[in-house]
PDB file of N, CA and C in Angstrom:
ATOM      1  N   UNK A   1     189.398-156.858 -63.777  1.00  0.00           N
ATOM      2  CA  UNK A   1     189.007-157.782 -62.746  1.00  0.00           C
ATOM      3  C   UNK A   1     189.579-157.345 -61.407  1.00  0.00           C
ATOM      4  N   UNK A   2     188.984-157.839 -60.735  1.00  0.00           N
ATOM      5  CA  UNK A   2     189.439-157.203 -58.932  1.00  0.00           C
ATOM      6  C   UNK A   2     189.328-159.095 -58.210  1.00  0.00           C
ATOM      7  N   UNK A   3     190.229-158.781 -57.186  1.00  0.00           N
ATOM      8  CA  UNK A   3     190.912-159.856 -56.080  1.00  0.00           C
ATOM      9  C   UNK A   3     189.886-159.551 -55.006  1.00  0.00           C
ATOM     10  N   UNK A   4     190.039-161.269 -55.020  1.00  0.00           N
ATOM     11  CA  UNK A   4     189.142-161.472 -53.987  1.00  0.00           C
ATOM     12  C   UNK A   4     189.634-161.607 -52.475  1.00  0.00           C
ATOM     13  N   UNK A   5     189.294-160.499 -51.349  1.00  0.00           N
ATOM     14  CA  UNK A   5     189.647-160.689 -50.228  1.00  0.00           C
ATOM     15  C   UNK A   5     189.033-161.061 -48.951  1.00  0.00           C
ATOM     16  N   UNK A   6     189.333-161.749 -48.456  1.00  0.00           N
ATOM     17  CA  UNK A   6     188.240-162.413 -47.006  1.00  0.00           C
ATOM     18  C   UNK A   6     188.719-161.733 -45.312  1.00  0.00           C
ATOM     19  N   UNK A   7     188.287-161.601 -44.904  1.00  0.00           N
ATOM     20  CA  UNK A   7     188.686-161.001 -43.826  1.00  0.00           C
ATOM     21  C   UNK A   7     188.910-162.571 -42.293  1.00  0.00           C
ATOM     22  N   UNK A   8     189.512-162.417 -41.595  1.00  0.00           N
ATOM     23  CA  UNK A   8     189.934-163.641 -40.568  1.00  0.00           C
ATOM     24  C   UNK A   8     188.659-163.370 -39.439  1.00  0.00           C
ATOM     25  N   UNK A   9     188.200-164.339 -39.122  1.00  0.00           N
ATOM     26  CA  UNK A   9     186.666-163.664 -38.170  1.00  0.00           C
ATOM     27  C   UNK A   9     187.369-163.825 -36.906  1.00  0.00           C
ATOM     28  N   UNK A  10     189.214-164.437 -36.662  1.00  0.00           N
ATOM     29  CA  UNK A  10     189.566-164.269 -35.915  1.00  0.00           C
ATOM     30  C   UNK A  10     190.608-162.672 -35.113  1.00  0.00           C
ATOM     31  N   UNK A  11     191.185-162.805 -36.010  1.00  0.00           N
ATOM     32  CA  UNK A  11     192.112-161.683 -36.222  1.00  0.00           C
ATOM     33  C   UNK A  11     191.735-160.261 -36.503  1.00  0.00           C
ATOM     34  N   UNK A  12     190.803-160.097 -37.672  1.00  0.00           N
ATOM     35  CA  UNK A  12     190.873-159.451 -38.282  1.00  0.00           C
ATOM     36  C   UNK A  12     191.936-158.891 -39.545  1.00  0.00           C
ATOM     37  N   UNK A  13     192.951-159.937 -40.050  1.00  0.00           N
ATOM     38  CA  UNK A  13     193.592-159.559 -40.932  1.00  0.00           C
ATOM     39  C   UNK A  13     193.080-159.695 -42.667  1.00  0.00           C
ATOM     40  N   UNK A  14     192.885-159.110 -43.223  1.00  0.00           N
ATOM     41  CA  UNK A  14     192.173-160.245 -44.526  1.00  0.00           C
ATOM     42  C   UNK A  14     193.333-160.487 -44.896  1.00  0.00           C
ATOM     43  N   UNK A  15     193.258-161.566 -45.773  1.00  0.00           N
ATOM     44  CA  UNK A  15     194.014-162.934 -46.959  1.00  0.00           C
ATOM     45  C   UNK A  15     193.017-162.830 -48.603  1.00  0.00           C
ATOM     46  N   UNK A  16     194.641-162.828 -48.848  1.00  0.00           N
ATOM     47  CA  UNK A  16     193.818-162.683 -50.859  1.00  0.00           C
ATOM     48  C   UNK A  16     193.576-164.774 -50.652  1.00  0.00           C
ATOM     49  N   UNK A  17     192.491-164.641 -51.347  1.00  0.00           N
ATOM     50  CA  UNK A  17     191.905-166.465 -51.764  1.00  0.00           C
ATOM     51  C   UNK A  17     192.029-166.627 -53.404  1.00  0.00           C
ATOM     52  N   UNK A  18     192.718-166.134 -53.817  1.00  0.00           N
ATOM     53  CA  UNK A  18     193.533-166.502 -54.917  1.00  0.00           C
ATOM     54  C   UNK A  18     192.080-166.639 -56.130  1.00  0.00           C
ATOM     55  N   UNK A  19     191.336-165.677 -56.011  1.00  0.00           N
ATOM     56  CA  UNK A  19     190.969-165.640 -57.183  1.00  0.00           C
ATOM     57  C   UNK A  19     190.399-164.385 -57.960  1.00  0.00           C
ATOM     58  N   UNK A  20     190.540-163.949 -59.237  1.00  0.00           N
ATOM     59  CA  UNK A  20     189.917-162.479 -59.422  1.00  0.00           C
ATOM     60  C   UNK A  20     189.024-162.663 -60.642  1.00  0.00           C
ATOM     61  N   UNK A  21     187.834-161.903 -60.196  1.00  0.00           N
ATOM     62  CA  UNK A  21     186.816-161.948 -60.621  1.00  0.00           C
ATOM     63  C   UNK A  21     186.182-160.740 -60.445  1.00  0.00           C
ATOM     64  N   UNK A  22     185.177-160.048 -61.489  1.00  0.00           N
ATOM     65  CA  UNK A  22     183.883-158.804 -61.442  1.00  0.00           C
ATOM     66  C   UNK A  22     183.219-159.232 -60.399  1.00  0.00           C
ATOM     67  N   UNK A  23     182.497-158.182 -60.623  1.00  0.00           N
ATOM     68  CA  UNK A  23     181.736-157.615 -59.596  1.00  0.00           C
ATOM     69  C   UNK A  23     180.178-159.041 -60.094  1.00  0.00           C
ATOM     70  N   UNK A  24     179.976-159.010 -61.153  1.00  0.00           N
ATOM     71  CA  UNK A  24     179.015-159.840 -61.689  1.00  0.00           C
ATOM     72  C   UNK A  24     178.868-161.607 -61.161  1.00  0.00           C
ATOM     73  N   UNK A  25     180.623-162.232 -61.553  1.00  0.00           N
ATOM     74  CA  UNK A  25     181.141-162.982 -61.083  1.00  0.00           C
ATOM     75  C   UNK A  25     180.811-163.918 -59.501  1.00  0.00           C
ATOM     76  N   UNK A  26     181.062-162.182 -59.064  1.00  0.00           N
ATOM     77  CA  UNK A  26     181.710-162.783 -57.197  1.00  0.00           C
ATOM     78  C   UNK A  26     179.891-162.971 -57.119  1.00  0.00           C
ATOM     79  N   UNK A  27     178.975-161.826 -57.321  1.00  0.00           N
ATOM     80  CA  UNK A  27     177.507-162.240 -56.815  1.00  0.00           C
ATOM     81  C   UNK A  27     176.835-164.096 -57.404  1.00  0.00           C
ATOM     82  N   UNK A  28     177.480-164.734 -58.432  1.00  0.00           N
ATOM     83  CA  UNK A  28     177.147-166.312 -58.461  1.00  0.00           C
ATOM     84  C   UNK A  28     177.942-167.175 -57.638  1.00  0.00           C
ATOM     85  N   UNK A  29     179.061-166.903 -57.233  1.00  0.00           N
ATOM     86  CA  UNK A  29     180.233-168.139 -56.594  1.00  0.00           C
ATOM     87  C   UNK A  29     179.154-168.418 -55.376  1.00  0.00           C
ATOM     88  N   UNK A  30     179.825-169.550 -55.174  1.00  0.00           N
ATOM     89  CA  UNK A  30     179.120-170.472 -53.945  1.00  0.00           C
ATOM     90  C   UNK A  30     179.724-170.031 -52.770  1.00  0.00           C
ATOM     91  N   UNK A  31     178.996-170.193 -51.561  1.00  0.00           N
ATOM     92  CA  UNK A  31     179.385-169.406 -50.467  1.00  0.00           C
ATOM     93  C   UNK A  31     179.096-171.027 -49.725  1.00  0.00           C
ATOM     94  N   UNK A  32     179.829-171.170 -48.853  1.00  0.00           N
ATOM     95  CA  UNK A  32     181.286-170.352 -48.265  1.00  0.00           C
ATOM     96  C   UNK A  32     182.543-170.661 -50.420  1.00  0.00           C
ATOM     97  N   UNK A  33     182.775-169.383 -49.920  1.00  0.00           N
ATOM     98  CA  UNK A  33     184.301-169.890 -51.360  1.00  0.00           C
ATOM     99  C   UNK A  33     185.077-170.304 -51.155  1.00  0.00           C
ATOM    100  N   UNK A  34     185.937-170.795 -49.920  1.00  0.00           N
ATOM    101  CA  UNK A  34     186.900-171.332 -50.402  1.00  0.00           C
ATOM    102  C   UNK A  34     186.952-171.770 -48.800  1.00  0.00           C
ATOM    103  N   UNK A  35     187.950-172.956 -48.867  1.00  0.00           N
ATOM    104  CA  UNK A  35     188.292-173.653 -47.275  1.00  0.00           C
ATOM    105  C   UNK A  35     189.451-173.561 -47.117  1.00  0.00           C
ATOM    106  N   UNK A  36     190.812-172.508 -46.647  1.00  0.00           N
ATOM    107  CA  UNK A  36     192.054-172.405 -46.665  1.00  0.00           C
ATOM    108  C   UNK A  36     192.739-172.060 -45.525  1.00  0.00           C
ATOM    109  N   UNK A  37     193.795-172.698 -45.173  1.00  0.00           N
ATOM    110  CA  UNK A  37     194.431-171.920 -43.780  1.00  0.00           C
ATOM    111  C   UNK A  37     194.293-170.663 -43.670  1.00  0.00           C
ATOM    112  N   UNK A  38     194.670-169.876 -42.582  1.00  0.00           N
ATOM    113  CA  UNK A  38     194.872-168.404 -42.444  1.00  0.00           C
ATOM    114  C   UNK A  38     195.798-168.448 -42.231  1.00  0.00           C
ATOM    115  N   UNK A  39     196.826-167.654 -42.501  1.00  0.00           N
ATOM    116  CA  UNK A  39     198.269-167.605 -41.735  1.00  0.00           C
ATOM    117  C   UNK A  39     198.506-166.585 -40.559  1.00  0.00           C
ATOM    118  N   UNK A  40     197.513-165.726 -40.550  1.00  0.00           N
ATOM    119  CA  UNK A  40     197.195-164.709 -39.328  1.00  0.00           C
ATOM    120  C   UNK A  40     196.715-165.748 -38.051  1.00  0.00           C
ATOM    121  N   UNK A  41     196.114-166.208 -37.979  1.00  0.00           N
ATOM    122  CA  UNK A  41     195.623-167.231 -36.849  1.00  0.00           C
ATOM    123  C   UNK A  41     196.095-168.940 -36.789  1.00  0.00           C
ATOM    124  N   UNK A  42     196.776-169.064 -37.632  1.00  0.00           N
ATOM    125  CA  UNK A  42     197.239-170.868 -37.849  1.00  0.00           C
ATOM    126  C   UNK A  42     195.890-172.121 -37.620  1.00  0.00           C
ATOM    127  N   UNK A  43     194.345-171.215 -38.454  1.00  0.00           N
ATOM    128  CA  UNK A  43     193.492-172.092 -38.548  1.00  0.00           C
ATOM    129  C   UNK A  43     192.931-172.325 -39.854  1.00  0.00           C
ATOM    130  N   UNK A  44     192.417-173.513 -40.128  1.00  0.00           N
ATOM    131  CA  UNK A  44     191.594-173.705 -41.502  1.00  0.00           C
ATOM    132  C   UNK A  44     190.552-173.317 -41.452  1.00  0.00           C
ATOM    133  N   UNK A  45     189.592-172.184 -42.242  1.00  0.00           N
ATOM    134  CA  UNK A  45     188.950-171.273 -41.876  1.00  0.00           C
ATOM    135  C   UNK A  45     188.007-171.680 -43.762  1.00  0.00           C
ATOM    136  N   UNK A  46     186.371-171.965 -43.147  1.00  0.00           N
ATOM    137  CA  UNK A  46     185.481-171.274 -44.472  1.00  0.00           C
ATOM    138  C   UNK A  46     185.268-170.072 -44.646  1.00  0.00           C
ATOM    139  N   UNK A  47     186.009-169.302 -45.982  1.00  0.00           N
ATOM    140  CA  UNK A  47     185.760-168.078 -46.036  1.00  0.00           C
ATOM    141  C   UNK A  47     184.407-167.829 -46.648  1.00  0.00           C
ATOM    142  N   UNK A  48     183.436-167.096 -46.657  1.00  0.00           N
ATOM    143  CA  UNK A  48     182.295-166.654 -46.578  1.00  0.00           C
ATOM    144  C   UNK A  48     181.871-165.119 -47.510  1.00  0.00           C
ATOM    145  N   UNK A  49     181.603-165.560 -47.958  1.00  0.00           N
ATOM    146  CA  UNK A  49     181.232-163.908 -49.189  1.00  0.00           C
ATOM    147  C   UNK A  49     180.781-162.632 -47.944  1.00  0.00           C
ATOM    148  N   UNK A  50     179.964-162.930 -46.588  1.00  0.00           N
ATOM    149  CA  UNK A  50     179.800-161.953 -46.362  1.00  0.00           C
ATOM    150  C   UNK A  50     181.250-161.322 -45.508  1.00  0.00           C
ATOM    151  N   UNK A  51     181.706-161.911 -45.114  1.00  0.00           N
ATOM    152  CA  UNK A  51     183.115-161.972 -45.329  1.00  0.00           C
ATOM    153  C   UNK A  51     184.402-161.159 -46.275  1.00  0.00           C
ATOM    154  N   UNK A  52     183.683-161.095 -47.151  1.00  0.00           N
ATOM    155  CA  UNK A  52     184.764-160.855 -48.138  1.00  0.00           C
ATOM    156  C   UNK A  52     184.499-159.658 -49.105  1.00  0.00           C
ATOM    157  N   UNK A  53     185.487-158.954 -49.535  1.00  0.00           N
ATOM    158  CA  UNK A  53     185.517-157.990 -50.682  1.00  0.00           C
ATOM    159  C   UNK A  53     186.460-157.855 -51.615  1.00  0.00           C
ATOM    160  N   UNK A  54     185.714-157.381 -52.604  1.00  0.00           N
ATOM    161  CA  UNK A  54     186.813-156.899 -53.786  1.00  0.00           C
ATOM    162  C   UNK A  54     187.652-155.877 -54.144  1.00  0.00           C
ATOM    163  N   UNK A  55     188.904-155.665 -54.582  1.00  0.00           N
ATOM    164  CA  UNK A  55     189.941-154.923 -54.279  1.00  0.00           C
ATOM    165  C   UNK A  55     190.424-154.932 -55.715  1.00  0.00           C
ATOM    166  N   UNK A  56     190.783-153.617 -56.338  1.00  0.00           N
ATOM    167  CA  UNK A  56     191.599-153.160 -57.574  1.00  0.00           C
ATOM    168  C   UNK A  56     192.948-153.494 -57.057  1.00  0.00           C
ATOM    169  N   UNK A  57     193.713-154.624 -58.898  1.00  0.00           N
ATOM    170  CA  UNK A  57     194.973-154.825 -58.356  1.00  0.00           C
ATOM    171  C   UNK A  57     195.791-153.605 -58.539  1.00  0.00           C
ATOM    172  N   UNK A  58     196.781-153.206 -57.806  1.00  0.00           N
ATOM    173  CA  UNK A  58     197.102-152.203 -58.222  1.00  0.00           C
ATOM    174  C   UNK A  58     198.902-152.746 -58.556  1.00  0.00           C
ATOM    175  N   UNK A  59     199.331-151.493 -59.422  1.00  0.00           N
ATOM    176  CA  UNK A  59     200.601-151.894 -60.249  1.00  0.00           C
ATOM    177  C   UNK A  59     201.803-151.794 -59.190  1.00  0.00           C
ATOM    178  N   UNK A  60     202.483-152.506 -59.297  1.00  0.00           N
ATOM    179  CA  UNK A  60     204.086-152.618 -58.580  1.00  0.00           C
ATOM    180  C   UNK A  60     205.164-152.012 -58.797  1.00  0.00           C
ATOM    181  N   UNK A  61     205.574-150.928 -57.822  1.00  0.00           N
ATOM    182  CA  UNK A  61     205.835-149.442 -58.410  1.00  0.00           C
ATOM    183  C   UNK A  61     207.380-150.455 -57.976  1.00  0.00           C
ATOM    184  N   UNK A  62     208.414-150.121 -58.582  1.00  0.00           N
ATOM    185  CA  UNK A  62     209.960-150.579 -57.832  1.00  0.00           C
ATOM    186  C   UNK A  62     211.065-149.486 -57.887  1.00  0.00           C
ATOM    187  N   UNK A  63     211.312-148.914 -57.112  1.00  0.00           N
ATOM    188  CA  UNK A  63     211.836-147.696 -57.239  1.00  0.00           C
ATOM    189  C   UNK A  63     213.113-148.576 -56.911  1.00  0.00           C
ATOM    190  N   UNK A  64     214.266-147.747 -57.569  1.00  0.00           N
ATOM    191  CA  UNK A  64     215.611-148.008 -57.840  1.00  0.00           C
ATOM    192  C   UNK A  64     215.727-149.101 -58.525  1.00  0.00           C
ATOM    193  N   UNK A  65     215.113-149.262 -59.698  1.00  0.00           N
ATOM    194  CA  UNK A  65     215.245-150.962 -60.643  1.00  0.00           C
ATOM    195  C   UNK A  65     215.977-150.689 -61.801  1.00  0.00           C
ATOM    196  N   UNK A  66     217.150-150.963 -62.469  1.00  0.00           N
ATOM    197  CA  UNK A  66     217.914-150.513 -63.452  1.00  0.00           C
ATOM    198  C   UNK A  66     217.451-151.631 -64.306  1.00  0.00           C
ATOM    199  N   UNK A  67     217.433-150.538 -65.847  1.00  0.00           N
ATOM    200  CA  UNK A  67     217.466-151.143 -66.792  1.00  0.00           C
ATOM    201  C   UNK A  67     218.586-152.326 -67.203  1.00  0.00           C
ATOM    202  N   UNK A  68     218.236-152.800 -68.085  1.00  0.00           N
ATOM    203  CA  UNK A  68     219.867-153.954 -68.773  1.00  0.00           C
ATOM    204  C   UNK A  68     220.014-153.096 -69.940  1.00  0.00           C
ATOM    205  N   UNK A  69     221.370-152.739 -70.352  1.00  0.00           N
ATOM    206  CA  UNK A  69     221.940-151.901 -71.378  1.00  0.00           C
ATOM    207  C   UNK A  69     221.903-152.843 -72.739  1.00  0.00           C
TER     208      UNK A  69
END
């Protein structure tokens, strides 16, 4: 599954909208998807599929993390 990202029609920053879904998926959701602040602009913003894309999560590398013995 891939994260769903919207882009700010103010800013330009995108914001993950907290949901992950295929490629199959995202083409039924209802548009606008979701009604959520931005924290890039401090407005409540309808995010909009044309708006938005999907993104592979990728793994969380942590360099210098010690094991427990």
């Amino acid at each position: 599954m891939a994260q769903v990202i919207a882009r700010c029609s103010l800013t330009g920053h995108y914001m993950f909208l907290g949901m992950d879904v295929d490629a199959e998926k995202f083409v039924s959701l209802p548009d606008p998807l979701a009604r959520k602040l931005c924290p890039f602009c401090s407005t409540e913003h309808f995010w909009h599929k044309k708006d938005a894309k999907l993104v592979n999560r990728r793994p969380v590398v942590r360099n210098g993390a010690q094991r427990a013995l």
